[in-house]
C-alpha atoms as a PDB file:
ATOM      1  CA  UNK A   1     -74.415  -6.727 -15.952  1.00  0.00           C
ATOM      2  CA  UNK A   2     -71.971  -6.684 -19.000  1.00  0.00           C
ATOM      3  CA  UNK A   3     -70.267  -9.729 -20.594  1.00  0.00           C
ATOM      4  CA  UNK A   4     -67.075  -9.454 -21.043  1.00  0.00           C
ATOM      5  CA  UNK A   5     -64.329 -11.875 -22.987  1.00  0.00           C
ATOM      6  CA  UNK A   6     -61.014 -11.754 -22.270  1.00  0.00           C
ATOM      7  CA  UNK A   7     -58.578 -13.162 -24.682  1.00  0.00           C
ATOM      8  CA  UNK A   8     -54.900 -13.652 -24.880  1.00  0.00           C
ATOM      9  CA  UNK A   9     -51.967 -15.067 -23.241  1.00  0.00           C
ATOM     10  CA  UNK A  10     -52.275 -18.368 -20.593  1.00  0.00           C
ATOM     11  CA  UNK A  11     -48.825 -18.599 -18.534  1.00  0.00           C
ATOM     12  CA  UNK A  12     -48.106 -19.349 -15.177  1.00  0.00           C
ATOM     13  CA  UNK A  13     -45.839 -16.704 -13.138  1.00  0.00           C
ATOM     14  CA  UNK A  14     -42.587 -18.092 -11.237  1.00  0.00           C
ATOM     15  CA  UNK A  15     -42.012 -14.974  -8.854  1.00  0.00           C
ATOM     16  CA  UNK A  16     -37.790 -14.984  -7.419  1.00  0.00           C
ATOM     17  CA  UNK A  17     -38.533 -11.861  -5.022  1.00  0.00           C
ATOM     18  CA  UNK A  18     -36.102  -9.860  -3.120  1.00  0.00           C
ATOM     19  CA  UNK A  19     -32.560 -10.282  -5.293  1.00  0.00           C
ATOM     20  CA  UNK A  20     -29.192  -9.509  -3.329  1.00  0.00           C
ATOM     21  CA  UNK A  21     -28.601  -8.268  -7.083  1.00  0.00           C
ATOM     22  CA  UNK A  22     -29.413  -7.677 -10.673  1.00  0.00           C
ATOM     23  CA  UNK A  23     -28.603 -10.887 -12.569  1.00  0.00           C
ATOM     24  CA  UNK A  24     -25.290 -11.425 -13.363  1.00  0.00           C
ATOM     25  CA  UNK A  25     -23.268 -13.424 -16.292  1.00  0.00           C
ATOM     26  CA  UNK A  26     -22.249 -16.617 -15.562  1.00  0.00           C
ATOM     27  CA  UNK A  27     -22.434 -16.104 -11.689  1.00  0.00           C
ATOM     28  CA  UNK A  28     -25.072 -17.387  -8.898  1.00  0.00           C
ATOM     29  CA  UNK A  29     -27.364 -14.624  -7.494  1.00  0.00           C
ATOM     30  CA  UNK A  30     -29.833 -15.529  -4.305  1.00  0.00           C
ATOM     31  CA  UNK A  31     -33.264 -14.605  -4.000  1.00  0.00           C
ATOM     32  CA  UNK A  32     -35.488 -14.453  -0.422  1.00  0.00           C
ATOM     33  CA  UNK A  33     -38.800 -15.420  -1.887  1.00  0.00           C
ATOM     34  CA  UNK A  34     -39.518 -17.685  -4.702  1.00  0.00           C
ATOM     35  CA  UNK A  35     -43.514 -18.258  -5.716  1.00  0.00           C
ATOM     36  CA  UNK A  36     -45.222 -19.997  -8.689  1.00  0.00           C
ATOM     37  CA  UNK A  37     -48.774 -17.729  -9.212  1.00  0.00           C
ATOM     38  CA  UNK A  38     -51.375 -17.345 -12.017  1.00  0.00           C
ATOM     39  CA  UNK A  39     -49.806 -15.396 -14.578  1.00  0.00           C
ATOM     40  CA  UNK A  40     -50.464 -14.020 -17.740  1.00  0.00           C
ATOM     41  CA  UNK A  41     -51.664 -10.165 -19.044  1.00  0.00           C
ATOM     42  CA  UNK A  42     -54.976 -11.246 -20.053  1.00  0.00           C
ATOM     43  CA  UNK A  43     -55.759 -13.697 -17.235  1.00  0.00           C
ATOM     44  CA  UNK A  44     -54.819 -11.354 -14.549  1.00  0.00           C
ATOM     45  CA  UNK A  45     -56.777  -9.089 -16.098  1.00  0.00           C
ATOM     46  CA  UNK A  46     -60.026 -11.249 -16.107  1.00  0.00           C
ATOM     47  CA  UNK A  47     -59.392 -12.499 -12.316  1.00  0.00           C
ATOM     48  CA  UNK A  48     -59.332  -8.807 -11.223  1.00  0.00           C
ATOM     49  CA  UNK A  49     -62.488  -8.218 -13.404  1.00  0.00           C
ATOM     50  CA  UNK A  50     -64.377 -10.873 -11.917  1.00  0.00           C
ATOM     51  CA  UNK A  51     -63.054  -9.945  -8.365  1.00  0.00           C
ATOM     52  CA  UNK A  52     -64.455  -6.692  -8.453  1.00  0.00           C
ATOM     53  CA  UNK A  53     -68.001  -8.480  -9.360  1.00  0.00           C
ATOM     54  CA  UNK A  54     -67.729  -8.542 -13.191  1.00  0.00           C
ATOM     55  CA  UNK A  55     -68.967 -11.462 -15.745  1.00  0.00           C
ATOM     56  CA  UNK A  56     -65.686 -12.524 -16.954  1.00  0.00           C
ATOM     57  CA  UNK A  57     -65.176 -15.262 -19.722  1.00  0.00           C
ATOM     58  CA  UNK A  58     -62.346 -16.247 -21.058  1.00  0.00           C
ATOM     59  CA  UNK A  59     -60.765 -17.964 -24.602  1.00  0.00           C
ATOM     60  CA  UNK A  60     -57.517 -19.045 -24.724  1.00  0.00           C
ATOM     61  CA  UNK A  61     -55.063 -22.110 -25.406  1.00  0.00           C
ATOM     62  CA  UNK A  62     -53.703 -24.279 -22.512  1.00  0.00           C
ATOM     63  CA  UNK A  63     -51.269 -27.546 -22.532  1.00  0.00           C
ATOM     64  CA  UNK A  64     -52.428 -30.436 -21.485  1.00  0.00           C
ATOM     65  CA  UNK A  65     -49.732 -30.150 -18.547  1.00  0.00           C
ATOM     66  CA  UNK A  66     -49.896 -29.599 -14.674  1.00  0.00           C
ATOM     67  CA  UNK A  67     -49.327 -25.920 -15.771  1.00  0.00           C
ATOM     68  CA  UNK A  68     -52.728 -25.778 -17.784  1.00  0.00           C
ATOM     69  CA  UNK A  69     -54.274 -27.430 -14.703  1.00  0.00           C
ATOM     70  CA  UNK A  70     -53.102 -24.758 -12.719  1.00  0.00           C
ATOM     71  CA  UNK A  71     -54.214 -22.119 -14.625  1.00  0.00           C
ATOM     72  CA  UNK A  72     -57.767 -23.535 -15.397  1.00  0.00           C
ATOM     73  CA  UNK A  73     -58.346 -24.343 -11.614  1.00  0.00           C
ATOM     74  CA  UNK A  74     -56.814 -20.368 -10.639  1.00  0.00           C
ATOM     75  CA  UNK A  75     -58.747 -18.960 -13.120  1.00  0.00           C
ATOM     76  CA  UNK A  76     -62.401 -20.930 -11.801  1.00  0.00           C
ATOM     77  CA  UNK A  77     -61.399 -20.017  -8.657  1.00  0.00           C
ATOM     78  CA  UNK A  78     -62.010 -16.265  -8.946  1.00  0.00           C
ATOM     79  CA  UNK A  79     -65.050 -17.230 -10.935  1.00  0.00           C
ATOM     80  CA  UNK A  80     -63.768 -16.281 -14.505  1.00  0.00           C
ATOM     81  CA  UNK A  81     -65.872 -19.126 -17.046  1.00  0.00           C
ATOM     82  CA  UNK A  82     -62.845 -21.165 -18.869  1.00  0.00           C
ATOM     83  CA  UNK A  83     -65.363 -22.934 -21.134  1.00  0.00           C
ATOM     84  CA  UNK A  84     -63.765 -21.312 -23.923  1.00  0.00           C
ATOM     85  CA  UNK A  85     -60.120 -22.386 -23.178  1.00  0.00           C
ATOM     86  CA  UNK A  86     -58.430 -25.358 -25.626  1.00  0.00           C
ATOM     87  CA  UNK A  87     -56.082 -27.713 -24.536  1.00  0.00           C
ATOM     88  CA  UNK A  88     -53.688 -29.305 -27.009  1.00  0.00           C
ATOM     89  CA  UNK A  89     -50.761 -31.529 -26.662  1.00  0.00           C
ATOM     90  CA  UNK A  90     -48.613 -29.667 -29.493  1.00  0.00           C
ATOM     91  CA  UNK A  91     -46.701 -27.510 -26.756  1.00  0.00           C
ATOM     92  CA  UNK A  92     -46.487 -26.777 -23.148  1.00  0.00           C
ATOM     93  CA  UNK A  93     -48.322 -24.178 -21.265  1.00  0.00           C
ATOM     94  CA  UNK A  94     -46.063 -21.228 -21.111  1.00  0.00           C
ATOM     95  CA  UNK A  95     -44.369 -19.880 -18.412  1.00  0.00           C
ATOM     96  CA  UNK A  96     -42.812 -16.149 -17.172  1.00  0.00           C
ATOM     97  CA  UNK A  97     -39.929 -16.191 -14.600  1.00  0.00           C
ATOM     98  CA  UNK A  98     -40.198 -12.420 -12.653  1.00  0.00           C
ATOM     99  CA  UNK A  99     -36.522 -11.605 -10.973  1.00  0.00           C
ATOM    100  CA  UNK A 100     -37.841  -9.380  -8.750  1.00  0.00           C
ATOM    101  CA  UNK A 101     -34.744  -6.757  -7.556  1.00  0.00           C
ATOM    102  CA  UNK A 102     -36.034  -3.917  -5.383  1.00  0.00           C
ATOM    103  CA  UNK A 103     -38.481  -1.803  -7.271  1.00  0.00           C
ATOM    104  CA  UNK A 104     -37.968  -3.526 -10.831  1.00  0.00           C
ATOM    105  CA  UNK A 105     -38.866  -6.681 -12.374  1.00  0.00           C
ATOM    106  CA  UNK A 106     -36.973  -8.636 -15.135  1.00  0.00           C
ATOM    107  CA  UNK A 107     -38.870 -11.114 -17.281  1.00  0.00           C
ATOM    108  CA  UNK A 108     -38.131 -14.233 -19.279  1.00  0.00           C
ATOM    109  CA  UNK A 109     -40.319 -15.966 -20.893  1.00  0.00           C
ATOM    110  CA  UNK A 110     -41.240 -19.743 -23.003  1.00  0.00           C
ATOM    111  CA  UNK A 111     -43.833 -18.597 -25.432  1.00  0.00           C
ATOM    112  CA  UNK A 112     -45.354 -22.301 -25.400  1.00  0.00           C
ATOM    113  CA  UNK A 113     -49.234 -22.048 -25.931  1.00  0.00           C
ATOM    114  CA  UNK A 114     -49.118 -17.765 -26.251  1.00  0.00           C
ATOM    115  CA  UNK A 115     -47.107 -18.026 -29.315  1.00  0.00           C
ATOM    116  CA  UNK A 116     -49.545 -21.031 -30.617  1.00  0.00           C
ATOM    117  CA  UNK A 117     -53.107 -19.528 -29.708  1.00  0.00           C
ATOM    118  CA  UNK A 118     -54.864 -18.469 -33.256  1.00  0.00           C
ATOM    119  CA  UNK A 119     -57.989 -17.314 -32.088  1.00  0.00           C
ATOM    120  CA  UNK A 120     -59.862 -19.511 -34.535  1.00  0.00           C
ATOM    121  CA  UNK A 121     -63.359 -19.984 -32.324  1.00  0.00           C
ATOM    122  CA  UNK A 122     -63.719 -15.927 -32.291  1.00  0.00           C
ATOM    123  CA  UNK A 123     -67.083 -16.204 -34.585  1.00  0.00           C
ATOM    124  CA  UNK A 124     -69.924 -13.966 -35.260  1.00  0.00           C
ATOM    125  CA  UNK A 125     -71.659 -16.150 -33.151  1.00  0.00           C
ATOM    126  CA  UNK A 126     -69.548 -16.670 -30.399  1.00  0.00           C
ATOM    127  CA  UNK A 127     -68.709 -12.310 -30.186  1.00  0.00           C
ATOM    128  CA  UNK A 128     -71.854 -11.956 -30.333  1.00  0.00           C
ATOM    129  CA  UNK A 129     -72.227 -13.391 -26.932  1.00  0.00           C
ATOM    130  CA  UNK A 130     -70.372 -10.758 -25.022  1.00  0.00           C
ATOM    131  CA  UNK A 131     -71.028  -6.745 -24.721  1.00  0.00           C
ATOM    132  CA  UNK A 132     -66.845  -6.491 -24.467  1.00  0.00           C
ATOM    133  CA  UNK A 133     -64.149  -7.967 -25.554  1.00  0.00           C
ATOM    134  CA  UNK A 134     -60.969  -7.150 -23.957  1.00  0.00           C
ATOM    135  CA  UNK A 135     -57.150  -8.241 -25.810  1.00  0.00           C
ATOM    136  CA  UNK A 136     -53.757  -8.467 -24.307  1.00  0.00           C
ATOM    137  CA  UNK A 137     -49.972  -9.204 -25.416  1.00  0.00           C
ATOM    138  CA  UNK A 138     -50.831  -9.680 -28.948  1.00  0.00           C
ATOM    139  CA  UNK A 139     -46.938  -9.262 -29.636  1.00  0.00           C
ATOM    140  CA  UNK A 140     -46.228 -12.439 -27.935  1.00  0.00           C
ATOM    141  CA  UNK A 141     -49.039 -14.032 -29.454  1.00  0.00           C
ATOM    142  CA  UNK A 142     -47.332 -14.877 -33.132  1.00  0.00           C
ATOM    143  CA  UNK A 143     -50.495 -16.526 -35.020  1.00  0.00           C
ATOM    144  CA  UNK A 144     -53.358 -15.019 -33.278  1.00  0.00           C
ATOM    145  CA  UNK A 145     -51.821 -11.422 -33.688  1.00  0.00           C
ATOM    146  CA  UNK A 146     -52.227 -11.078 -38.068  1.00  0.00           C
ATOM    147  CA  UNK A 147     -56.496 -12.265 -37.202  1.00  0.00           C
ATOM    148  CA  UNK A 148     -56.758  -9.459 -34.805  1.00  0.00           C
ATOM    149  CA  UNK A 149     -58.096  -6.975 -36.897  1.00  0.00           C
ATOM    150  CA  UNK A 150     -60.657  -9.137 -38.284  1.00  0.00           C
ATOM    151  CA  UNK A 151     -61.889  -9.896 -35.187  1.00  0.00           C
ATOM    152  CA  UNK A 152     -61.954  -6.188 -34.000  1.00  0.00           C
ATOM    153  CA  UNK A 153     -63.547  -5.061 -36.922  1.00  0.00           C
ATOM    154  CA  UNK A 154     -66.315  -7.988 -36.663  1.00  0.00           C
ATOM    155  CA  UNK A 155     -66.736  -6.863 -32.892  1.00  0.00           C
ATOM    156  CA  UNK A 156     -67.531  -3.283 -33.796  1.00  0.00           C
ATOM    157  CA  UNK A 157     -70.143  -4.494 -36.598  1.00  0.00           C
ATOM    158  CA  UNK A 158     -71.286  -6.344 -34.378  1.00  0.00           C
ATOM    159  CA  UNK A 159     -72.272  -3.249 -32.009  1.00  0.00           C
ATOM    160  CA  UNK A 160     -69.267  -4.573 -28.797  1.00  0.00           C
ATOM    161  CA  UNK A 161     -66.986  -2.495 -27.300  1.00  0.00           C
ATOM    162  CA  UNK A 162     -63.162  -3.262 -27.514  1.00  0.00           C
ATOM    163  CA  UNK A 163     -59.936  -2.379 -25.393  1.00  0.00           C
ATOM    164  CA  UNK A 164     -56.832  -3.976 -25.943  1.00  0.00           C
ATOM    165  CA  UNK A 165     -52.973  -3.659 -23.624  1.00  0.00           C
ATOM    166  CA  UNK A 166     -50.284  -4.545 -25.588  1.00  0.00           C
ATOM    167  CA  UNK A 167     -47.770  -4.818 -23.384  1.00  0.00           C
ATOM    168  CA  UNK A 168     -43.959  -5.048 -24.647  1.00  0.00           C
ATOM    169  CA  UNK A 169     -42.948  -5.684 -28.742  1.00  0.00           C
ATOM    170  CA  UNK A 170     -39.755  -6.531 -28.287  1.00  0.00           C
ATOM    171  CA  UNK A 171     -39.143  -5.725 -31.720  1.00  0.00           C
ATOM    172  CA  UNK A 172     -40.270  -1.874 -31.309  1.00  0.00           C
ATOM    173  CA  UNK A 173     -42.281  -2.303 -35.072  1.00  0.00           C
ATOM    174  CA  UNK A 174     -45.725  -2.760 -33.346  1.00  0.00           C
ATOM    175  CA  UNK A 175     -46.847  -4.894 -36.224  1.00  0.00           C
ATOM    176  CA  UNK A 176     -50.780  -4.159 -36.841  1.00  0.00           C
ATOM    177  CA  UNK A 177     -50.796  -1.266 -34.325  1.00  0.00           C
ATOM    178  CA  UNK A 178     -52.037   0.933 -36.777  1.00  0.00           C
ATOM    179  CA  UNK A 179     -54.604  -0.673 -38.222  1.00  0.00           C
ATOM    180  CA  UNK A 180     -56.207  -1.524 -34.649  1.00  0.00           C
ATOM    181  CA  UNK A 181     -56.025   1.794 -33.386  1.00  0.00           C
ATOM    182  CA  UNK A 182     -59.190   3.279 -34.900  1.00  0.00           C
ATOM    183  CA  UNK A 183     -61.593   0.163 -34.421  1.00  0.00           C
ATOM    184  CA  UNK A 184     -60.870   0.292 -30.306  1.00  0.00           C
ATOM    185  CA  UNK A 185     -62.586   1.984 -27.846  1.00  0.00           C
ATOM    186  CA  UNK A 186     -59.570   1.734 -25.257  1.00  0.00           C
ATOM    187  CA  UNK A 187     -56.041   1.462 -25.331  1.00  0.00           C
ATOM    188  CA  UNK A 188     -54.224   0.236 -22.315  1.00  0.00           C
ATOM    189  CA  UNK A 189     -49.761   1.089 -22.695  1.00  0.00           C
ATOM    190  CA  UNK A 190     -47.485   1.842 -20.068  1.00  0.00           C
ATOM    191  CA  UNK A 191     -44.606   4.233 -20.663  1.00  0.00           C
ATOM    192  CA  UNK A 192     -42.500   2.721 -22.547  1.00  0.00           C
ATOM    193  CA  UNK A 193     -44.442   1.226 -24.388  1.00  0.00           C
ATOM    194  CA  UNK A 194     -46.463   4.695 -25.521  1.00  0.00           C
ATOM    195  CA  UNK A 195     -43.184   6.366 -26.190  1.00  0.00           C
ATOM    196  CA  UNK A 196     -41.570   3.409 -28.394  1.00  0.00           C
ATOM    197  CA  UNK A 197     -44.808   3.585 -30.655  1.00  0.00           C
ATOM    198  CA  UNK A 198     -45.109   7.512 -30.900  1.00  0.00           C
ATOM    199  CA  UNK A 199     -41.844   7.859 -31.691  1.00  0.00           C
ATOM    200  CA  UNK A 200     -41.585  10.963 -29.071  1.00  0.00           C
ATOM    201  CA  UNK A 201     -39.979  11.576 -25.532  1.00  0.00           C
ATOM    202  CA  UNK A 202     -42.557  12.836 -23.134  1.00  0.00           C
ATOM    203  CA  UNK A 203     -45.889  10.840 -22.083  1.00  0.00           C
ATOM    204  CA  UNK A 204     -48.574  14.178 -22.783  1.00  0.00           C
ATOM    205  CA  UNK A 205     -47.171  14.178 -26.054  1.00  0.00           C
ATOM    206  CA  UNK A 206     -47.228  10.554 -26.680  1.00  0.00           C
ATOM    207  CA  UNK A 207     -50.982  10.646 -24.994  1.00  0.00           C
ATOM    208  CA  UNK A 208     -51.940  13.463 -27.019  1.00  0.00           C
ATOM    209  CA  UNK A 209     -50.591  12.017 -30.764  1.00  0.00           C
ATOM    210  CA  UNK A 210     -52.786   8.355 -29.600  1.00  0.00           C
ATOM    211  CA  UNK A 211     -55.810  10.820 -28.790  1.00  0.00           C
ATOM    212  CA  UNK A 212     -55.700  11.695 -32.665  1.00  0.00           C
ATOM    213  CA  UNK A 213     -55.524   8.254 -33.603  1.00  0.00           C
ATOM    214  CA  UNK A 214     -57.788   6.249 -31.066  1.00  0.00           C
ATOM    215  CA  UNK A 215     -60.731   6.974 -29.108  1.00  0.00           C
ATOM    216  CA  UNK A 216     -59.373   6.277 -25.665  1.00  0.00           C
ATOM    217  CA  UNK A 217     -55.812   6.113 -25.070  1.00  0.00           C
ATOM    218  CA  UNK A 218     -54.406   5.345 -21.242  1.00  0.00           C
ATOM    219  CA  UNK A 219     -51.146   5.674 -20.318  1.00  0.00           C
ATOM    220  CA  UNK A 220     -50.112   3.932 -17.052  1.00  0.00           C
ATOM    221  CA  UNK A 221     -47.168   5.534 -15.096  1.00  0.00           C
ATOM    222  CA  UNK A 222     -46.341   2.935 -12.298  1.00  0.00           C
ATOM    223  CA  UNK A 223     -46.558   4.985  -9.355  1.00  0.00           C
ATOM    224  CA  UNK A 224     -46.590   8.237 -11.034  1.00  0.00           C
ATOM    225  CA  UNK A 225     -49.835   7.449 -12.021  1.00  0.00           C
ATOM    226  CA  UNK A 226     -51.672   7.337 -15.102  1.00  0.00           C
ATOM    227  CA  UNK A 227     -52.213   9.942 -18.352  1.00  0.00           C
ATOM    228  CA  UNK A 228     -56.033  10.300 -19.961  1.00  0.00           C
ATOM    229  CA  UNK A 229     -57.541  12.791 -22.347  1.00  0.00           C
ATOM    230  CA  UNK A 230     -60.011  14.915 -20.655  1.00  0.00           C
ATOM    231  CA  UNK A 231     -61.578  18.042 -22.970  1.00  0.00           C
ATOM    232  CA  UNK A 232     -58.532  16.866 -25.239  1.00  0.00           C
ATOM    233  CA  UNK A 233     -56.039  17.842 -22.867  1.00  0.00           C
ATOM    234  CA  UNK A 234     -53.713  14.903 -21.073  1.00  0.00           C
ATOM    235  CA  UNK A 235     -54.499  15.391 -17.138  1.00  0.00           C
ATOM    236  CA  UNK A 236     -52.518  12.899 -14.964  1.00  0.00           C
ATOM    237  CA  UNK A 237     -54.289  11.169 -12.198  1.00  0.00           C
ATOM    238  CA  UNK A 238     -52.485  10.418  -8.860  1.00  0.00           C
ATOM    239  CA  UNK A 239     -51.239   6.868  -8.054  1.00  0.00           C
ATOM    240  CA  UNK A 240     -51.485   6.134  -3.654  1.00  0.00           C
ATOM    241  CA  UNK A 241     -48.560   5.747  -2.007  1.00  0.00           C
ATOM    242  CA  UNK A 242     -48.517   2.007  -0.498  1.00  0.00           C
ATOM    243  CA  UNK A 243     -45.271   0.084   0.588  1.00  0.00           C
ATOM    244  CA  UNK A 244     -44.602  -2.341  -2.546  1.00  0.00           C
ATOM    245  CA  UNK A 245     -44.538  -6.156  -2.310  1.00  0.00           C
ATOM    246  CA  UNK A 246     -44.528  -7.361  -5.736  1.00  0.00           C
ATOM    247  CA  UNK A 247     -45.832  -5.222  -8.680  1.00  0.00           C
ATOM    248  CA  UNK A 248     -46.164  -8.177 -10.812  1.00  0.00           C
ATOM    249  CA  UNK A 249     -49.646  -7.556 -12.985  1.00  0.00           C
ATOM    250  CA  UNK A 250     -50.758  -4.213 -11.376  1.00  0.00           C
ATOM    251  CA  UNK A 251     -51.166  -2.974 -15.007  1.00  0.00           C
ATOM    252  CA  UNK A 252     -53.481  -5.905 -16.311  1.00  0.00           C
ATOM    253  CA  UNK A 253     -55.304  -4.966 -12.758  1.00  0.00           C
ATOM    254  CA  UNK A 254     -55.558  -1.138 -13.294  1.00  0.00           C
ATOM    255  CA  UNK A 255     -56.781  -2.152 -16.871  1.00  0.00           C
ATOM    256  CA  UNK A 256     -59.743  -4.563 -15.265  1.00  0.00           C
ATOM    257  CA  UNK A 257     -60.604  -1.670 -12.700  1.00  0.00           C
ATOM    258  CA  UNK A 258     -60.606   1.005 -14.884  1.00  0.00           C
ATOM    259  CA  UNK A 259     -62.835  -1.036 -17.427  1.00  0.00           C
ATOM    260  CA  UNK A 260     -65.101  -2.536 -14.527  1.00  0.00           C
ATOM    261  CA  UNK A 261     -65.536   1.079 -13.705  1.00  0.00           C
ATOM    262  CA  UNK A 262     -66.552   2.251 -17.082  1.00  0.00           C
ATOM    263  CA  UNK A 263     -68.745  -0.722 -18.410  1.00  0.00           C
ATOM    264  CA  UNK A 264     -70.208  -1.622 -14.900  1.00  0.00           C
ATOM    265  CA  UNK A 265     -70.595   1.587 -12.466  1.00  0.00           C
ATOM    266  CA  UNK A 266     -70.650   4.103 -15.608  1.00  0.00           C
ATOM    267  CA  UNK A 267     -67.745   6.247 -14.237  1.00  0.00           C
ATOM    268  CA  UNK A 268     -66.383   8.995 -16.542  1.00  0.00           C
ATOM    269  CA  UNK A 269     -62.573   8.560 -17.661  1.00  0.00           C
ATOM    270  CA  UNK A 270     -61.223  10.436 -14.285  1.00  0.00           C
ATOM    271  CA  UNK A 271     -63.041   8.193 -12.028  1.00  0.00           C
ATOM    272  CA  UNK A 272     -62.250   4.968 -13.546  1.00  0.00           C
ATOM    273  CA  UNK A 273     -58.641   5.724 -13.578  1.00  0.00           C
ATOM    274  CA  UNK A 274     -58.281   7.254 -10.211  1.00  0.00           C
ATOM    275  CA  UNK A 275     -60.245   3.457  -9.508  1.00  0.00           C
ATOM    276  CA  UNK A 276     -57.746   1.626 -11.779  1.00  0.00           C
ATOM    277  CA  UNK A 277     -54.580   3.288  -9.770  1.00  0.00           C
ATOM    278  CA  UNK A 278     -56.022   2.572  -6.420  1.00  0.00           C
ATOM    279  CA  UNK A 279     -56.717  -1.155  -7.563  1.00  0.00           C
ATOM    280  CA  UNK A 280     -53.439  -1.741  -9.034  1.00  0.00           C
ATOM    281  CA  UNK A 281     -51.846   0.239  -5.964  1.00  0.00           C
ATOM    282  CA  UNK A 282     -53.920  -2.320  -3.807  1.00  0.00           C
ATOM    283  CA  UNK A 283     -52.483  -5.364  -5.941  1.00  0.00           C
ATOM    284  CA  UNK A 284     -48.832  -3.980  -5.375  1.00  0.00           C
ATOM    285  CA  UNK A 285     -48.985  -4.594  -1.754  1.00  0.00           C
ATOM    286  CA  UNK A 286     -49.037  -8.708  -2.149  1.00  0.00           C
ATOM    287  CA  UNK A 287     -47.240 -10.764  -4.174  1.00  0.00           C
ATOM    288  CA  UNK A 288     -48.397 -12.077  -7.021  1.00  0.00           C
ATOM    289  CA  UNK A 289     -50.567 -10.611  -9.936  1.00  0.00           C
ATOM    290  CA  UNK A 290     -54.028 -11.962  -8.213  1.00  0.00           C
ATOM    291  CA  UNK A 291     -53.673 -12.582  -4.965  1.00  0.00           C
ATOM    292  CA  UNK A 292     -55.174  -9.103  -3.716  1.00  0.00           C
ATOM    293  CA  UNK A 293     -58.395 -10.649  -4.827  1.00  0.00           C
ATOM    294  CA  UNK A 294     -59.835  -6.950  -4.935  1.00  0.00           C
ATOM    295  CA  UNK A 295     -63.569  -6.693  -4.431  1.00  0.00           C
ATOM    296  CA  UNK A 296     -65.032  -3.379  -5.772  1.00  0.00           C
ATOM    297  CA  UNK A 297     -65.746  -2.488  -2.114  1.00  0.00           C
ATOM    298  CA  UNK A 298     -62.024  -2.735  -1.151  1.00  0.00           C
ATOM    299  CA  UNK A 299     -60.857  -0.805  -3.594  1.00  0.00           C
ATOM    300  CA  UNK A 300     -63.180   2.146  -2.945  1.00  0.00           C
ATOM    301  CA  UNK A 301     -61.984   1.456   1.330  1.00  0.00           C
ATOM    302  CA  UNK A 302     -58.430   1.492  -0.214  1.00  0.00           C
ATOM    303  CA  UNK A 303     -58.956   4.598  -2.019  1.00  0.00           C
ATOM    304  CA  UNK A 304     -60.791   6.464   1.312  1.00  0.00           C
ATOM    305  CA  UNK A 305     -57.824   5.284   3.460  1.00  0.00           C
ATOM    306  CA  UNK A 306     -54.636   5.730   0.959  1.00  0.00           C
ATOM    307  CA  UNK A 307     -53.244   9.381   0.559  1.00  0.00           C
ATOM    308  CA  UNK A 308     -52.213  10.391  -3.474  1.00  0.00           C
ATOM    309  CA  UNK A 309     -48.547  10.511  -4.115  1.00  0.00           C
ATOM    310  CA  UNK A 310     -47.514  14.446  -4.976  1.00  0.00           C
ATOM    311  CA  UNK A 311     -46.081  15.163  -8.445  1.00  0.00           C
END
């Protein structure tokens, strides 16, 4: 089995489903559901990996608040090893409030322990541990973010494989982008954020100027699906068509399927993506970024049972 280390953001996730309406200035909304859940790109990502049966480990910085509790106890639960985790009384855990308003999801966040994590304990030794290493939300993570490239180049001496999401830069300069593109072996983007770093207006050609650049871009299409190279040509694979609870961290959960599928059950690009959509597709039907809890087994059932949604 391969060891894989997740690193990146610790939050918890306070979920306000079900809106009457968007937000509005200076006036009182109501919501019908209100949940506080494990949060957080990269530990999402390593709860869904270890619920599918992987070897999950985890670094990261947590408060020394009821929040860090939280997280370290969610994150055991699902079986991912926190041993690497530091606590520190400097700032509080951080935290992501999700307005949830029919099919889209607004997001504020405190930075707290994201912004502070620096990644200091990521050693030769300690890489040397793992056979991947898997980053997320580096442009949230302020003092970690200018080391990344040391540590991704040490990984690849070092013989790993890499992958990295990185979710949202709110400033649109994607700061180190370029240097990390040709040192990964998979890069995880939605929409957006594919078309804010290309620089063009339509997803093949964004998927086809990162296929120059990096050896495995992915570009996730919510439930259109999701963009790979295949014979260097961008073929879109179908998302299923489920009824939507929540869709709060499908995309750290199609990112641990489709790498569970690659590094575990040796499935070629195709495969692991039409597995990543059904997984994330499976985690859209509760609320929550974890609670789905997909084993490998449930997502193959899900996949047998679910019908593709037409183009």
């Amino acid at each position: 089995m391969k060891t894989v280390l997740f690193v990146g953001d610790i939050n918890i996730d306070i979920i306000m489903g079900g809106l009457t309406t968007l937000p509005v200035v200076d006036r009182e909304i109501t919501c019908s559901s209100y949940d506080v859940t494990l949060g957080s790109a990269a530990a999402i990502c390593a709860c869904a990996y270890a619920s599918l049966g992987g070897d999950a480990s985890f670094a990261g910085l947590a408060g020394m608040d009821d929040d860090g509790e939280f997280m370290l106890r969610g994150m055991k639960s699902f079986g991912v090893n926190t041993d690497l985790v530091r606590r520190t009384h400097k700032v509080r855990t951080g935290v992501t409030v999700n307005l949830i308003y029919e099919d889209t999801r607004s997001q504020v966040t405190y930075p707290g322990t994201i912004a502070e994590y620096d990644g200091s304990e990521l050693t030769e030794e300690l890489l040397g541990r793992f056979d991947h290493l898997h980053l997320a939300g580096p442009y949230q993570q302020t003092r970690f973010r200018p080391r990344i490239s040391v540590v991704l180049d040490l990984a690849r001496r070092l013989g790993k494989t890499t992958s990295l999401d990185t979710q949202w830069d709110p400033t649109e300069t994607w700061e180190f982008l370029d240097d990390w593109l040709p040192v990964l072996d998979y890069l995880f983007l939605n929409e957006d954020e594919a078309l804010s770093f290309t620089g063009v207006a339509d997803p093949e050609k964004a998927l086809l100027k990162l296929a120059g650049r990096t050896a495995m871009p992915v570009i996730k299409l919510g439930p259109r699906g999701a963009l790979v190279i295949c014979d260097g040509q961008p073929v879109r694979i179908p998302a299923k068509k489920v009824e939507v609870v929540d869709t709060t961290g499908a995309g750290d959960t199609f990112d641990a399927a489709f790498l569970f599928g690659r590094l575990e059950k040796g499935m070629d690009v195709i495969a692991a993506a039409r597995f990543g959509n059904a997984a994330a597709g499976r985690s859209c039907t509760f609320p929550g970024g974890v609670e789905a809890r997909s084993s490998y087994e449930a997502v193959l059932e899900f996949i047998r049972e679910k019908e593709d949604i037409e183009s």
